[in-house]
C-alpha atoms as a PDB file:
ATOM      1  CA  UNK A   1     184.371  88.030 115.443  1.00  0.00           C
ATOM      2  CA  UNK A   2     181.953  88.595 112.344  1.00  0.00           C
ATOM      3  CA  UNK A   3     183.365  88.016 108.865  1.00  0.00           C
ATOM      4  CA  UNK A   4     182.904  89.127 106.090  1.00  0.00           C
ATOM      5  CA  UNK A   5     180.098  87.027 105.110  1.00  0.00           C
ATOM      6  CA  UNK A   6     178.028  88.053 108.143  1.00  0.00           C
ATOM      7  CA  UNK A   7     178.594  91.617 107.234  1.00  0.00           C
ATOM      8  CA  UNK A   8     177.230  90.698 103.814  1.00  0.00           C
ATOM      9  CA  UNK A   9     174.019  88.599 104.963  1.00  0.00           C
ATOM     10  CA  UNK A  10     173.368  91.459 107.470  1.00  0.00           C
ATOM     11  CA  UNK A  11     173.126  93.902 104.918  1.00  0.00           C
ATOM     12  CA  UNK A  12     171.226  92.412 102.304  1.00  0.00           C
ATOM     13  CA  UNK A  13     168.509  91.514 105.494  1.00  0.00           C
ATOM     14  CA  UNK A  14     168.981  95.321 106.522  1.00  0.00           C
ATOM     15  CA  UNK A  15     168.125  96.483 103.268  1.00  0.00           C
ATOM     16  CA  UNK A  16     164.468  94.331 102.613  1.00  0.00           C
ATOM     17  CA  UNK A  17     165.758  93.209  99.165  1.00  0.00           C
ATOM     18  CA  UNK A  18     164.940  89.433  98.621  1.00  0.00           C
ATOM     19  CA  UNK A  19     167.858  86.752  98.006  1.00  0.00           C
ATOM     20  CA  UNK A  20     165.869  85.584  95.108  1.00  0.00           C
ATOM     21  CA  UNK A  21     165.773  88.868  93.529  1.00  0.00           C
ATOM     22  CA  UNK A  22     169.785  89.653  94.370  1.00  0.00           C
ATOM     23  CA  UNK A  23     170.773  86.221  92.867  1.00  0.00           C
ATOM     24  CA  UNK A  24     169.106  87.075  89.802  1.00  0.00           C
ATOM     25  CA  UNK A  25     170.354  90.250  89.319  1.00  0.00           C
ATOM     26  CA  UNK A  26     173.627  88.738  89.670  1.00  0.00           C
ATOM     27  CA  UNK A  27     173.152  85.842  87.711  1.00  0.00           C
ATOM     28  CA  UNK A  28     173.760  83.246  90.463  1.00  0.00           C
ATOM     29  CA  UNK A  29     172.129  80.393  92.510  1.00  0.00           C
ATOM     30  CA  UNK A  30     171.018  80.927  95.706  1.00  0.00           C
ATOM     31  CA  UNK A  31     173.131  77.880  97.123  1.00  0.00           C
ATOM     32  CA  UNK A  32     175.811  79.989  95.989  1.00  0.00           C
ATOM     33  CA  UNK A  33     175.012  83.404  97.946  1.00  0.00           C
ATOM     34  CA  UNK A  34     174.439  81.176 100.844  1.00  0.00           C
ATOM     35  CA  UNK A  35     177.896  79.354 100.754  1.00  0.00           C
ATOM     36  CA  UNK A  36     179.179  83.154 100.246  1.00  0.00           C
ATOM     37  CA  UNK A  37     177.448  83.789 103.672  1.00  0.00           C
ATOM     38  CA  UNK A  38     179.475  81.629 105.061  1.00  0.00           C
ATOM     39  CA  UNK A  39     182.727  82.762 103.895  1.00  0.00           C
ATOM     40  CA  UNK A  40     185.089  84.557 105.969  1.00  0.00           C
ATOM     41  CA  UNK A  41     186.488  86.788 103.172  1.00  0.00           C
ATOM     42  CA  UNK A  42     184.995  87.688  99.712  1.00  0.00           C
ATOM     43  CA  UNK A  43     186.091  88.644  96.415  1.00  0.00           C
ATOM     44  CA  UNK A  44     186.162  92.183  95.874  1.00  0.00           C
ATOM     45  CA  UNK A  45     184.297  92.218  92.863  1.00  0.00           C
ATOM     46  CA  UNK A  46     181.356  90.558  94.253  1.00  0.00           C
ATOM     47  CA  UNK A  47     180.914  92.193  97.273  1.00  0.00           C
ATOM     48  CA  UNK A  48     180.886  95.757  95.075  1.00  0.00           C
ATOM     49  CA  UNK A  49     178.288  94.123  92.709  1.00  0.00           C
ATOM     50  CA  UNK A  50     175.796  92.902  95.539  1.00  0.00           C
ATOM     51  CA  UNK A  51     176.510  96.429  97.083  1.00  0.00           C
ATOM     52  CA  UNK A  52     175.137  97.627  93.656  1.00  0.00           C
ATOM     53  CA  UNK A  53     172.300  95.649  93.716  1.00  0.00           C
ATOM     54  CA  UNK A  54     171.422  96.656  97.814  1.00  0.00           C
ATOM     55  CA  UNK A  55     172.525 100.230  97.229  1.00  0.00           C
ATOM     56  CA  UNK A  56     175.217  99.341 100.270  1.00  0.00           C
ATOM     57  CA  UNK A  57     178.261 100.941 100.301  1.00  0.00           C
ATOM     58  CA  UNK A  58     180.616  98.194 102.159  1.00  0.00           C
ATOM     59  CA  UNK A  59     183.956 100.274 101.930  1.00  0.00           C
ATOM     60  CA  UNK A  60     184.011 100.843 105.569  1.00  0.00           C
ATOM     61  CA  UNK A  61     182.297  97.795 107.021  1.00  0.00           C
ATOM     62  CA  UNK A  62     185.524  95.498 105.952  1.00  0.00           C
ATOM     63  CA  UNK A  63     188.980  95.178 106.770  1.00  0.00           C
ATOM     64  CA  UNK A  64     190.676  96.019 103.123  1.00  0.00           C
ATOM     65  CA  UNK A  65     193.914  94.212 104.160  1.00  0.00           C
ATOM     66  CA  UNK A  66     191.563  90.919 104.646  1.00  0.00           C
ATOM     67  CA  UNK A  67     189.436  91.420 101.756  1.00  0.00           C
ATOM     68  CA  UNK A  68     192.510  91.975  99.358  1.00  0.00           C
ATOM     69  CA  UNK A  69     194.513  88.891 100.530  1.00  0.00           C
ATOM     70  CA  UNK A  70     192.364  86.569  97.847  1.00  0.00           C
ATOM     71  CA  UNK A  71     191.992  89.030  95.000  1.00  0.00           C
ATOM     72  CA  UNK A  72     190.258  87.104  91.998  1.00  0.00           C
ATOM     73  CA  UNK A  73     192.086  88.095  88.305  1.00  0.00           C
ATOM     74  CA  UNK A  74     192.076  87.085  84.997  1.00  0.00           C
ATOM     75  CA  UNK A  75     195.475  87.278  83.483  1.00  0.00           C
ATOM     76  CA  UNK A  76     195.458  87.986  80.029  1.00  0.00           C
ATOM     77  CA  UNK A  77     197.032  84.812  77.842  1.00  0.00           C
ATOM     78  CA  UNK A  78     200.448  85.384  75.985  1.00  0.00           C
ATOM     79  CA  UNK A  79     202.719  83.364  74.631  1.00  0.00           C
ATOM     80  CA  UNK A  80     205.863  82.318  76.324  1.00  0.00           C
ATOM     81  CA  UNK A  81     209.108  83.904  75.127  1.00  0.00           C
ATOM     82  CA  UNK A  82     211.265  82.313  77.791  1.00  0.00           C
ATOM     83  CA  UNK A  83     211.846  79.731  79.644  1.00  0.00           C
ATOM     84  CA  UNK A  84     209.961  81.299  82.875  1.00  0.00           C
ATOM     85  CA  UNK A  85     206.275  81.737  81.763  1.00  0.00           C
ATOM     86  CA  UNK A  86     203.618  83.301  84.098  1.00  0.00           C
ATOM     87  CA  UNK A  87     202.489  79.328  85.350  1.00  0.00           C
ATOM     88  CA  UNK A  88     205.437  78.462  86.678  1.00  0.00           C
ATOM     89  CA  UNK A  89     206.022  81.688  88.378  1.00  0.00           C
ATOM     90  CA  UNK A  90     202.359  81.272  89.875  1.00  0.00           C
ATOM     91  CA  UNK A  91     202.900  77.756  90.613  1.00  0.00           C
ATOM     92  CA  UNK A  92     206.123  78.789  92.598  1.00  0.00           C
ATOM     93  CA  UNK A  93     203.788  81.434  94.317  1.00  0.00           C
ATOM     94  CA  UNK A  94     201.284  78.710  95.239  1.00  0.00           C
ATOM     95  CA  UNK A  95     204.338  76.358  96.593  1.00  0.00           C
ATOM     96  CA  UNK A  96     205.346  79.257  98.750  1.00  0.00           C
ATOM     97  CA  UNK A  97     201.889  80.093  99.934  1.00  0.00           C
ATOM     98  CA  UNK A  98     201.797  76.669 101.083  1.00  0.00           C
ATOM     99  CA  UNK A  99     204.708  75.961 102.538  1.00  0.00           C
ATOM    100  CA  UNK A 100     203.673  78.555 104.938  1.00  0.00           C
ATOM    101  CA  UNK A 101     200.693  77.359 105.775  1.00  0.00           C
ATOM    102  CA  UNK A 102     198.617  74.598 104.285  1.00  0.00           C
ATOM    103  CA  UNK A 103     195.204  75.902 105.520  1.00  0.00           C
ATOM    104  CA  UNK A 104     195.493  78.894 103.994  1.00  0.00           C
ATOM    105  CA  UNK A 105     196.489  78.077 100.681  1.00  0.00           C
ATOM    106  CA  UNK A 106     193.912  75.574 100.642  1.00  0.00           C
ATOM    107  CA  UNK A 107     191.218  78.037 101.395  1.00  0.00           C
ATOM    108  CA  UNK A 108     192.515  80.706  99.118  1.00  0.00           C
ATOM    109  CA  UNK A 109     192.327  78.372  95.954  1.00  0.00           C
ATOM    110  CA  UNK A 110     188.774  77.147  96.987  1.00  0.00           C
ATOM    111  CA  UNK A 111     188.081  80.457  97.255  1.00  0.00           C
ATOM    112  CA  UNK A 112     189.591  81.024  93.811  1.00  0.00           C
ATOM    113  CA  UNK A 113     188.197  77.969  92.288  1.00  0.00           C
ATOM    114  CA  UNK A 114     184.288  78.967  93.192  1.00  0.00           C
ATOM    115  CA  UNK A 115     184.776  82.754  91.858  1.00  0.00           C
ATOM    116  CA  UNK A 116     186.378  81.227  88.632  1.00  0.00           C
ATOM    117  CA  UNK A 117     182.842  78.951  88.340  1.00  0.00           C
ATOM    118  CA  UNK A 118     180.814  81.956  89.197  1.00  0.00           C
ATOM    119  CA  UNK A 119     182.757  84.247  86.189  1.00  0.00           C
ATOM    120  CA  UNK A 120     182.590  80.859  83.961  1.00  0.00           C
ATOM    121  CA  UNK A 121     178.692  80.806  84.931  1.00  0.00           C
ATOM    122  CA  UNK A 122     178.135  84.556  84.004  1.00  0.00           C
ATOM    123  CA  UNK A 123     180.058  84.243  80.491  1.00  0.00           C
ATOM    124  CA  UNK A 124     177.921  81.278  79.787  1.00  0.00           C
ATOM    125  CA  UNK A 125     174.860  83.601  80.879  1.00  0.00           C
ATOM    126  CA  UNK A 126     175.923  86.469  78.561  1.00  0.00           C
ATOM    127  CA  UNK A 127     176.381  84.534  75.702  1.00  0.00           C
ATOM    128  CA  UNK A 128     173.607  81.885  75.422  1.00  0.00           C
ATOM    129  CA  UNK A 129     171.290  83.937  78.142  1.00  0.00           C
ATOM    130  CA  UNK A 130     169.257  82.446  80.723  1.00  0.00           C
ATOM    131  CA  UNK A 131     167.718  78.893  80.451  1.00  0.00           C
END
């Protein structure tokens, strides 16, 4: 069964665009468009952006109830006023997720940890540009 980072290598090699010239664009490495190549589901957000970049329209090439089960968002900070703040509540989240299955949750914070580095690597691009 292809996943979704087949689909994604397939099309940017269908469309003649060069990896070098994608990663640019999107202000990434190419190790890391290569270990997204490999990844059976992708963030949202990135997939859109590369489709950007390809002129690809990927909204019917993947399975939306895959591709939404490791949405990537930034919660806005706030100050606790009470004794359940939004950690603990996605800490208990986490617990559960794992409790389920270990795999899984494993996989989904990887995949959460790498798109956090990738939107910690673009804010460092857009504020003290390129090398």
């Amino acid at each position: 069964m292809t996943h979704q980072g087949e689909i994604l290598q397939e099309a940017i090699k269908n469309s003649g665009i060069s990896i070098s010239r994608i990663v640019q664009e999107l202000g990434i490495t190419r190790p890391t468009i290569y270990r997204k190549f490999k990844d059976a589901t992708l963030d949202y957000n990135f997939v859109k952006r590369v489709g950007e970049v390809i002129q690809h329209d990927f909204t019917n090439d993947f399975d939306t109830t895959v591709q939404s089960q490791l949405p990537f968002t930034i919660q806005s900070v706030t100050p606790p006023t009470g004794s359940v703040t939004r950690n603990t509540v996605a800490r208990e989240n986490t617990l559960q997720a794992a409790d389920q299955d270990p795999i899984k949750a494993l996989m989904a914070l990887q995949a959460k940890y790498i798109a956090l580095l990738e939107a910690y690597n673009e804010l460092l691009l857009k504020v003290y540009g390129p090398k």
